[in-house]
C-alpha atoms as a PDB file:
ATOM      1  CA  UNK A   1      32.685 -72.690 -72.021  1.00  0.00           C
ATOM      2  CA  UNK A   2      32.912 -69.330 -70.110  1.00  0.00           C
ATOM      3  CA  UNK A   3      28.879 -68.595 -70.918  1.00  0.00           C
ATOM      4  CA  UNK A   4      28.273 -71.637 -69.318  1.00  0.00           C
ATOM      5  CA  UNK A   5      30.416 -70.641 -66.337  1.00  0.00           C
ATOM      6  CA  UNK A   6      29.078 -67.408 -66.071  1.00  0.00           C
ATOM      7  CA  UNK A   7      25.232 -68.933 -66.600  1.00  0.00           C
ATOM      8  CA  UNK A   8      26.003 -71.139 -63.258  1.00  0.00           C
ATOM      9  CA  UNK A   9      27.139 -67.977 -61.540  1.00  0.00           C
ATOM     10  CA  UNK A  10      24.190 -66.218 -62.271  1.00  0.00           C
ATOM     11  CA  UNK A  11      22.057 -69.516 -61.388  1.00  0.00           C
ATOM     12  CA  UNK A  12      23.616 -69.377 -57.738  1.00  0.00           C
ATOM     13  CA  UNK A  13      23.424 -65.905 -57.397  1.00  0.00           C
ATOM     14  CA  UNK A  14      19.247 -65.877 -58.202  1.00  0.00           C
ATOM     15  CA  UNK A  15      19.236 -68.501 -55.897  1.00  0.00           C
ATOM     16  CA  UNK A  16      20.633 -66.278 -53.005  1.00  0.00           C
ATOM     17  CA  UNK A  17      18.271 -63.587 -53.571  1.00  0.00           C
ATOM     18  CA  UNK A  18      15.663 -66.116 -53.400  1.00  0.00           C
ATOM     19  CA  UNK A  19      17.192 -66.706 -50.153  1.00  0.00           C
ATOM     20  CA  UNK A  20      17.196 -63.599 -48.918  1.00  0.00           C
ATOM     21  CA  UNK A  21      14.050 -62.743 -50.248  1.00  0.00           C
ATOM     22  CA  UNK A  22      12.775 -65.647 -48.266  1.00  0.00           C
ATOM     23  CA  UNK A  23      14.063 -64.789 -45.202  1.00  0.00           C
ATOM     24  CA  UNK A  24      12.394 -61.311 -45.058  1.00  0.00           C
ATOM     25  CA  UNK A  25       8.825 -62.475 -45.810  1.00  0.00           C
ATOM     26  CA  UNK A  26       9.769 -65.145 -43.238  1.00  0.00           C
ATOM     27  CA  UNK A  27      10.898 -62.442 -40.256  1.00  0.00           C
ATOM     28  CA  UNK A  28       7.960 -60.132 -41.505  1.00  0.00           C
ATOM     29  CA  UNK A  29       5.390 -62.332 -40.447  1.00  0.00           C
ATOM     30  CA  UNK A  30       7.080 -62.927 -36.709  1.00  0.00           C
ATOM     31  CA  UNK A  31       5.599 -60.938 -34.064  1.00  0.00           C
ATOM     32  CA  UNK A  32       7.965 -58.463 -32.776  1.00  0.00           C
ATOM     33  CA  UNK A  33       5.704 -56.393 -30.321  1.00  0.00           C
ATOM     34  CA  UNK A  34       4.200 -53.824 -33.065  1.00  0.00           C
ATOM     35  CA  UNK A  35       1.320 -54.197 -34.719  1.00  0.00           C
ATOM     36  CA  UNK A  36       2.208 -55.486 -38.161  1.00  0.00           C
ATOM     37  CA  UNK A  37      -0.354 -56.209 -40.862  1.00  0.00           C
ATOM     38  CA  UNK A  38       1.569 -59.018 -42.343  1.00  0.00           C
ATOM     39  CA  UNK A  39       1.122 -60.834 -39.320  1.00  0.00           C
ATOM     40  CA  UNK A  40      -2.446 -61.970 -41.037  1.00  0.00           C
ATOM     41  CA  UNK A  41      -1.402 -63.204 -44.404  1.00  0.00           C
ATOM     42  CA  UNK A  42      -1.736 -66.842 -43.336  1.00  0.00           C
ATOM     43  CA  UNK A  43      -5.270 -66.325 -42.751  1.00  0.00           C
ATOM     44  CA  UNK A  44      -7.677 -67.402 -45.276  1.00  0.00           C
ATOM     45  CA  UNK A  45     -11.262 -66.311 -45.147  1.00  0.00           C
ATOM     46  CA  UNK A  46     -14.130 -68.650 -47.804  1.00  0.00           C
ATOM     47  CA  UNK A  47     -15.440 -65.581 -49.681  1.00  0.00           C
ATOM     48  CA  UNK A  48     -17.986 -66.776 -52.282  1.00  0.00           C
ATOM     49  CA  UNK A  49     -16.665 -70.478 -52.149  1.00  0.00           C
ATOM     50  CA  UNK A  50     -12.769 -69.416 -52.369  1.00  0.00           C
ATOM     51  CA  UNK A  51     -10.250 -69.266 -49.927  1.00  0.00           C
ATOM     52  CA  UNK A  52      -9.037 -65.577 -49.948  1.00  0.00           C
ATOM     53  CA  UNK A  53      -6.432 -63.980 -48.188  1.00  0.00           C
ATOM     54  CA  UNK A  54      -8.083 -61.230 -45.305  1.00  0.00           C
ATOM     55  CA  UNK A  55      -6.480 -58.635 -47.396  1.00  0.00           C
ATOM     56  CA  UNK A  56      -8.675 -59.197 -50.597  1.00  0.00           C
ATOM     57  CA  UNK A  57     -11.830 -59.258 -48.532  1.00  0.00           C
ATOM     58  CA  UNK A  58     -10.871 -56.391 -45.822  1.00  0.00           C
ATOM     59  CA  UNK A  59      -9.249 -53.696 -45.582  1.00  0.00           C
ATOM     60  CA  UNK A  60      -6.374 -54.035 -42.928  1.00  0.00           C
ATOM     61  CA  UNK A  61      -4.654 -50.988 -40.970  1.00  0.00           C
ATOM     62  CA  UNK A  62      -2.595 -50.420 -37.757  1.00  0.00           C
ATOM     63  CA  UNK A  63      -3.848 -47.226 -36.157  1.00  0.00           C
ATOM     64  CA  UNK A  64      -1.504 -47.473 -33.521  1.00  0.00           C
ATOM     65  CA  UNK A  65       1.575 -49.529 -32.382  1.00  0.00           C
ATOM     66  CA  UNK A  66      -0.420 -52.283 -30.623  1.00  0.00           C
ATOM     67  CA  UNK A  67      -3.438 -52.336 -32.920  1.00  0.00           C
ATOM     68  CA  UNK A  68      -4.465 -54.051 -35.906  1.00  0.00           C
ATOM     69  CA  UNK A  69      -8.087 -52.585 -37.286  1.00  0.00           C
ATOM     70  CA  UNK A  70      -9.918 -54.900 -40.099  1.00  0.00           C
ATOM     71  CA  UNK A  71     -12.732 -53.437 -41.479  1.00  0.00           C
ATOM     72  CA  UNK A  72     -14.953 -56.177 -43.965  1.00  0.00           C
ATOM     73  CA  UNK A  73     -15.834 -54.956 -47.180  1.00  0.00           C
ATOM     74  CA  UNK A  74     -18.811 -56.959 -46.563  1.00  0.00           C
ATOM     75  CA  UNK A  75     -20.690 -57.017 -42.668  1.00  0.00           C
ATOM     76  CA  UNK A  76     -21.732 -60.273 -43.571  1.00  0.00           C
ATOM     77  CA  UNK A  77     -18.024 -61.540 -43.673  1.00  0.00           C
ATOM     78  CA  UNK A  78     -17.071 -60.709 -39.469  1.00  0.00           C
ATOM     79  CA  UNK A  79     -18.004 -63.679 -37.915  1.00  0.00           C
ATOM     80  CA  UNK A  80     -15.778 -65.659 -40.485  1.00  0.00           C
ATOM     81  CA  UNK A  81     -13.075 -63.426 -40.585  1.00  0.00           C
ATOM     82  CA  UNK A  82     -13.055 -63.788 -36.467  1.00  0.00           C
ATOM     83  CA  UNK A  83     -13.861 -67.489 -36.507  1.00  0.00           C
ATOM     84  CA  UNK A  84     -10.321 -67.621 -39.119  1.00  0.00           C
ATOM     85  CA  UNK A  85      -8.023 -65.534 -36.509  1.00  0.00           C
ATOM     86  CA  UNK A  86      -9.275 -67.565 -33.671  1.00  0.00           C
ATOM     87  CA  UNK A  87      -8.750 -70.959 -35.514  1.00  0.00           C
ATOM     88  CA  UNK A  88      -5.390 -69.277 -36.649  1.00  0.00           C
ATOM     89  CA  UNK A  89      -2.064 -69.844 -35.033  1.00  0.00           C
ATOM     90  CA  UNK A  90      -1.519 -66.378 -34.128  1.00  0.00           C
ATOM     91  CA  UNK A  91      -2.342 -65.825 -30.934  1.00  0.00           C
ATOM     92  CA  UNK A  92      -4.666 -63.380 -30.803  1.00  0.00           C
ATOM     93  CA  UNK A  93      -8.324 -62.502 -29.957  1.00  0.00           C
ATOM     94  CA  UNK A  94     -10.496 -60.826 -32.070  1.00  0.00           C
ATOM     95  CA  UNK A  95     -13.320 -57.969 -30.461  1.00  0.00           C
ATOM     96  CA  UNK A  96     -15.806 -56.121 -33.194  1.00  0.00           C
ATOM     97  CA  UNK A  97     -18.468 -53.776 -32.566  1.00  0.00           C
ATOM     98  CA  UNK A  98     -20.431 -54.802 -35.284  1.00  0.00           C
ATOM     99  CA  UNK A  99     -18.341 -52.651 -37.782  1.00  0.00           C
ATOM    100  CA  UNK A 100     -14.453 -53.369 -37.222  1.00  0.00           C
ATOM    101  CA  UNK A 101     -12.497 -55.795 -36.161  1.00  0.00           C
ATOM    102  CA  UNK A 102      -9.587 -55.056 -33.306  1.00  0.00           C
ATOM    103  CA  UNK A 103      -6.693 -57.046 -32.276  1.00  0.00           C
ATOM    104  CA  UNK A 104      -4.725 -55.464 -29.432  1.00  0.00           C
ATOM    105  CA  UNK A 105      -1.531 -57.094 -29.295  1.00  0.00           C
ATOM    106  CA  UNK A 106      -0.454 -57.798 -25.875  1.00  0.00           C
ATOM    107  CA  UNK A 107       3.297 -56.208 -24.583  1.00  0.00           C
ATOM    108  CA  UNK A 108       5.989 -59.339 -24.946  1.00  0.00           C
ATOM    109  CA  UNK A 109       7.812 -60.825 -22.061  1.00  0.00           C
ATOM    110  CA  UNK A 110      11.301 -61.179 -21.749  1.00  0.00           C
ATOM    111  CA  UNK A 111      11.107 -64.414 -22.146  1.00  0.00           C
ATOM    112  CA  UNK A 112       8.993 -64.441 -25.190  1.00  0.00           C
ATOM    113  CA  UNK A 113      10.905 -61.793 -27.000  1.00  0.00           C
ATOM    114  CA  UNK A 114      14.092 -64.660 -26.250  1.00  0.00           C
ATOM    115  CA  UNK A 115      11.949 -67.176 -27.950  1.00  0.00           C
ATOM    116  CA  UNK A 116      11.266 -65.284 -30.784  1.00  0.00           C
ATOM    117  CA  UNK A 117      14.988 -64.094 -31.361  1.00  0.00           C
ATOM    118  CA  UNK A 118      15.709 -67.826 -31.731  1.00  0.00           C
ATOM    119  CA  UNK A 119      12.923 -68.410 -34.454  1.00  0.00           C
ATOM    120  CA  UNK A 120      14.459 -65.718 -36.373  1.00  0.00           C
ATOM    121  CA  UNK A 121      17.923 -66.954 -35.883  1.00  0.00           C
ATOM    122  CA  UNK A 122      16.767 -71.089 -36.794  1.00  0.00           C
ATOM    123  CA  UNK A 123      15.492 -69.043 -39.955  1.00  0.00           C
ATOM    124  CA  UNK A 124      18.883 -67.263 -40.294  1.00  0.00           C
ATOM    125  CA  UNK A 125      20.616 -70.490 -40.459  1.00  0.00           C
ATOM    126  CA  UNK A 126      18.478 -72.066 -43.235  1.00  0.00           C
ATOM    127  CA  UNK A 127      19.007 -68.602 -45.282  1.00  0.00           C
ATOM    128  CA  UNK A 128      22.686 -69.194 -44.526  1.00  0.00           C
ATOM    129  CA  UNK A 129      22.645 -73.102 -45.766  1.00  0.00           C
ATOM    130  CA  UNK A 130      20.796 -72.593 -48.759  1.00  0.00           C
ATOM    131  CA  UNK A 131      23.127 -69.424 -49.693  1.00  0.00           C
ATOM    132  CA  UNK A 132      25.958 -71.663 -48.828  1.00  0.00           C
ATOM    133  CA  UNK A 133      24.660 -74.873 -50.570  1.00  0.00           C
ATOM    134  CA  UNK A 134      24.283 -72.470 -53.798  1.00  0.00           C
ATOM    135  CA  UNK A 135      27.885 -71.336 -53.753  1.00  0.00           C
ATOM    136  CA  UNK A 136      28.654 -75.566 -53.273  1.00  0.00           C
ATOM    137  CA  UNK A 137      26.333 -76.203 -56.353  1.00  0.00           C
ATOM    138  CA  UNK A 138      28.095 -73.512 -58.379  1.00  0.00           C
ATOM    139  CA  UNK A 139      31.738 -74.868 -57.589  1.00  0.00           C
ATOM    140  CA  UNK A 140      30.860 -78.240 -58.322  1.00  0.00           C
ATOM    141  CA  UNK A 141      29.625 -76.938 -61.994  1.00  0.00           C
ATOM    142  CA  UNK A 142      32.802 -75.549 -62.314  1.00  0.00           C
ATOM    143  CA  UNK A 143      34.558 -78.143 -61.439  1.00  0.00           C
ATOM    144  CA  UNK A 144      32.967 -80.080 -63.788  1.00  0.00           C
ATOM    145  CA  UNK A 145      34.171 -77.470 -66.922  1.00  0.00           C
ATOM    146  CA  UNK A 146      37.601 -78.002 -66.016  1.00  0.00           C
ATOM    147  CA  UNK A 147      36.930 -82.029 -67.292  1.00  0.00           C
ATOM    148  CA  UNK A 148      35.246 -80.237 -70.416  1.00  0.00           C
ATOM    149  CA  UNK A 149      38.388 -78.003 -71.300  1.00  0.00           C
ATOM    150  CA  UNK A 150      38.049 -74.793 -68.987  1.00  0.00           C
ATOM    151  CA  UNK A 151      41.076 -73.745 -67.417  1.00  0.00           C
ATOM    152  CA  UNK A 152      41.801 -74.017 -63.860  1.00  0.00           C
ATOM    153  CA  UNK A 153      42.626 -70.444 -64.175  1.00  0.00           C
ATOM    154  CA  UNK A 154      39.421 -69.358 -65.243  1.00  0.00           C
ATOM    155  CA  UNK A 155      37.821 -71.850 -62.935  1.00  0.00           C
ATOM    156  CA  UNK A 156      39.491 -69.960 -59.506  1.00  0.00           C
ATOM    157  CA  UNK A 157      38.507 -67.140 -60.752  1.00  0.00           C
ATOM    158  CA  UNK A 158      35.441 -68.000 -61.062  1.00  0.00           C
ATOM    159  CA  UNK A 159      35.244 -69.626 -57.539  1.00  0.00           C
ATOM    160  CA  UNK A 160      36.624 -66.630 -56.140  1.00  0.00           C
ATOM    161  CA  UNK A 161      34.175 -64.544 -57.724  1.00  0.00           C
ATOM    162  CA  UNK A 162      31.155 -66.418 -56.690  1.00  0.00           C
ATOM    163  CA  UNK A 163      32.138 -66.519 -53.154  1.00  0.00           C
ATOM    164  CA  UNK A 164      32.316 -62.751 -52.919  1.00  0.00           C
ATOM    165  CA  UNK A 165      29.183 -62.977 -54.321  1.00  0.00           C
ATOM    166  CA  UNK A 166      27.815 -65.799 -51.457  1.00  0.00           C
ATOM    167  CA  UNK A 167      30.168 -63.292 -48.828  1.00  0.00           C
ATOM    168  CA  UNK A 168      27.715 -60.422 -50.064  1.00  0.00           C
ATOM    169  CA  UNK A 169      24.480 -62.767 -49.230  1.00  0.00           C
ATOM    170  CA  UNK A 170      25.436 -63.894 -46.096  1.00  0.00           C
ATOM    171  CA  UNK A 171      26.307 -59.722 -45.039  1.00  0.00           C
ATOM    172  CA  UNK A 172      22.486 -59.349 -45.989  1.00  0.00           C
ATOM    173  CA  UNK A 173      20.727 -62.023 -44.226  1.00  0.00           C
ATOM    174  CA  UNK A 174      23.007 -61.026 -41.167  1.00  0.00           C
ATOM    175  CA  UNK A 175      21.781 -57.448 -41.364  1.00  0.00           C
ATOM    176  CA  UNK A 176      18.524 -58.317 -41.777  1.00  0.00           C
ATOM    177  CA  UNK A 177      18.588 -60.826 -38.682  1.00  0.00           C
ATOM    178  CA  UNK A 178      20.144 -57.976 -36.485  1.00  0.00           C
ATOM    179  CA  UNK A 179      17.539 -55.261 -37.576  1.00  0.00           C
ATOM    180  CA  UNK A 180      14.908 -57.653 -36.710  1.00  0.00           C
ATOM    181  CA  UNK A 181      16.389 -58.723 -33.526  1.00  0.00           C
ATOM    182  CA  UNK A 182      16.955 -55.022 -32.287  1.00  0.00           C
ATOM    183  CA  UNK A 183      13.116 -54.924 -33.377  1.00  0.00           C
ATOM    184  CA  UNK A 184      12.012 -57.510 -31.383  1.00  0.00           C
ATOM    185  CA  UNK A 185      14.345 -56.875 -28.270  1.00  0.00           C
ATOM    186  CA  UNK A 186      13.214 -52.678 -28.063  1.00  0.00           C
ATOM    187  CA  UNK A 187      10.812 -52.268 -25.613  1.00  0.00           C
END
């Protein structure tokens, strides 16, 4: 009875790192006024009949804060690689000289770096429900021991260990939702 208790605390717990996992990929790939190679990993680019992420068919670097450099592995590939960013939903404009690929990323507005700190707080919020709607799933497990013989003893426990556990998550997608913000809002 108490491995099964202590397998659905472990359940809800992977499934708030997943959550947090999810919501750092998810504010790595917003735009925060510095060049950020991530910002790219949507784009797919047909390299001998596959679709292949840029990074497998480039090699992608930031020499500076505004910059993003892609340099083919193949000179053959740069009018698809710019024909993917332009067709992309990034934003950006590709130049080349023939060799490498430059995005300049232009300086946010005010406005823009608003927008943006709402994006990352809609994806706070669904962090924040799925955390929470792990803890609920965990409880209701629980719940469902005591009709099986657990004790409501063990069972309390158990529901106040899992929400110091869910408390822990939600500290972590907060701090990474303020790091990110301070990101986007320094000028």
């Amino acid at each position: 009875m108490e491995d099964e208790l202590s397998l659905y605390e472990a359940a809800a717990e992977e499934q708030m790192q997943n959550s947090v996992a999810h919501l750092d990929d998810t504010l790595q790939h917003i735009r925060a006024g510095k060049a950020n190679p991530r910002l790219l990993d949507p784009i797919k680019i047909d390299y001998y009949g596959t679709l292949s992420p840029l990074s497998s068919c480039a090699t992608v670097v930031t020499p500076d804060a505004r910059t993003i450099a892609i340099t083919p592995w193949e000179k053959k590939l740069i009018g698809d690689i710019e024909r993917a960013i332009i067709n992309s939903n990034i934003g950006l404009t590709p130049s080349n000289n023939g060799e490498t690929i430059r995005l300049i990323l232009p300086p946010l507005t005010e406005e823009r770096r608003r927008d943006l700190c709402k994006q990352c707080k809609v994806e706070l919020e669904e962090a924040k429900m799925s955390i929470r709607n792990a803890r609920r799933e965990a409880i209701e497990e629980f719940k469902k021991l005591i009709k099986k013989g657990l004790s409501e003893d063990i069972e309390k426990d158990a529901e106040e260990e899992i929400q110091k556990v869910h408390d822990k998550y939600i500290a972590k997608v907060d701090s990474l939702y303020a790091a990110k913000e301070k990101e986007i809002m320094t000028v």
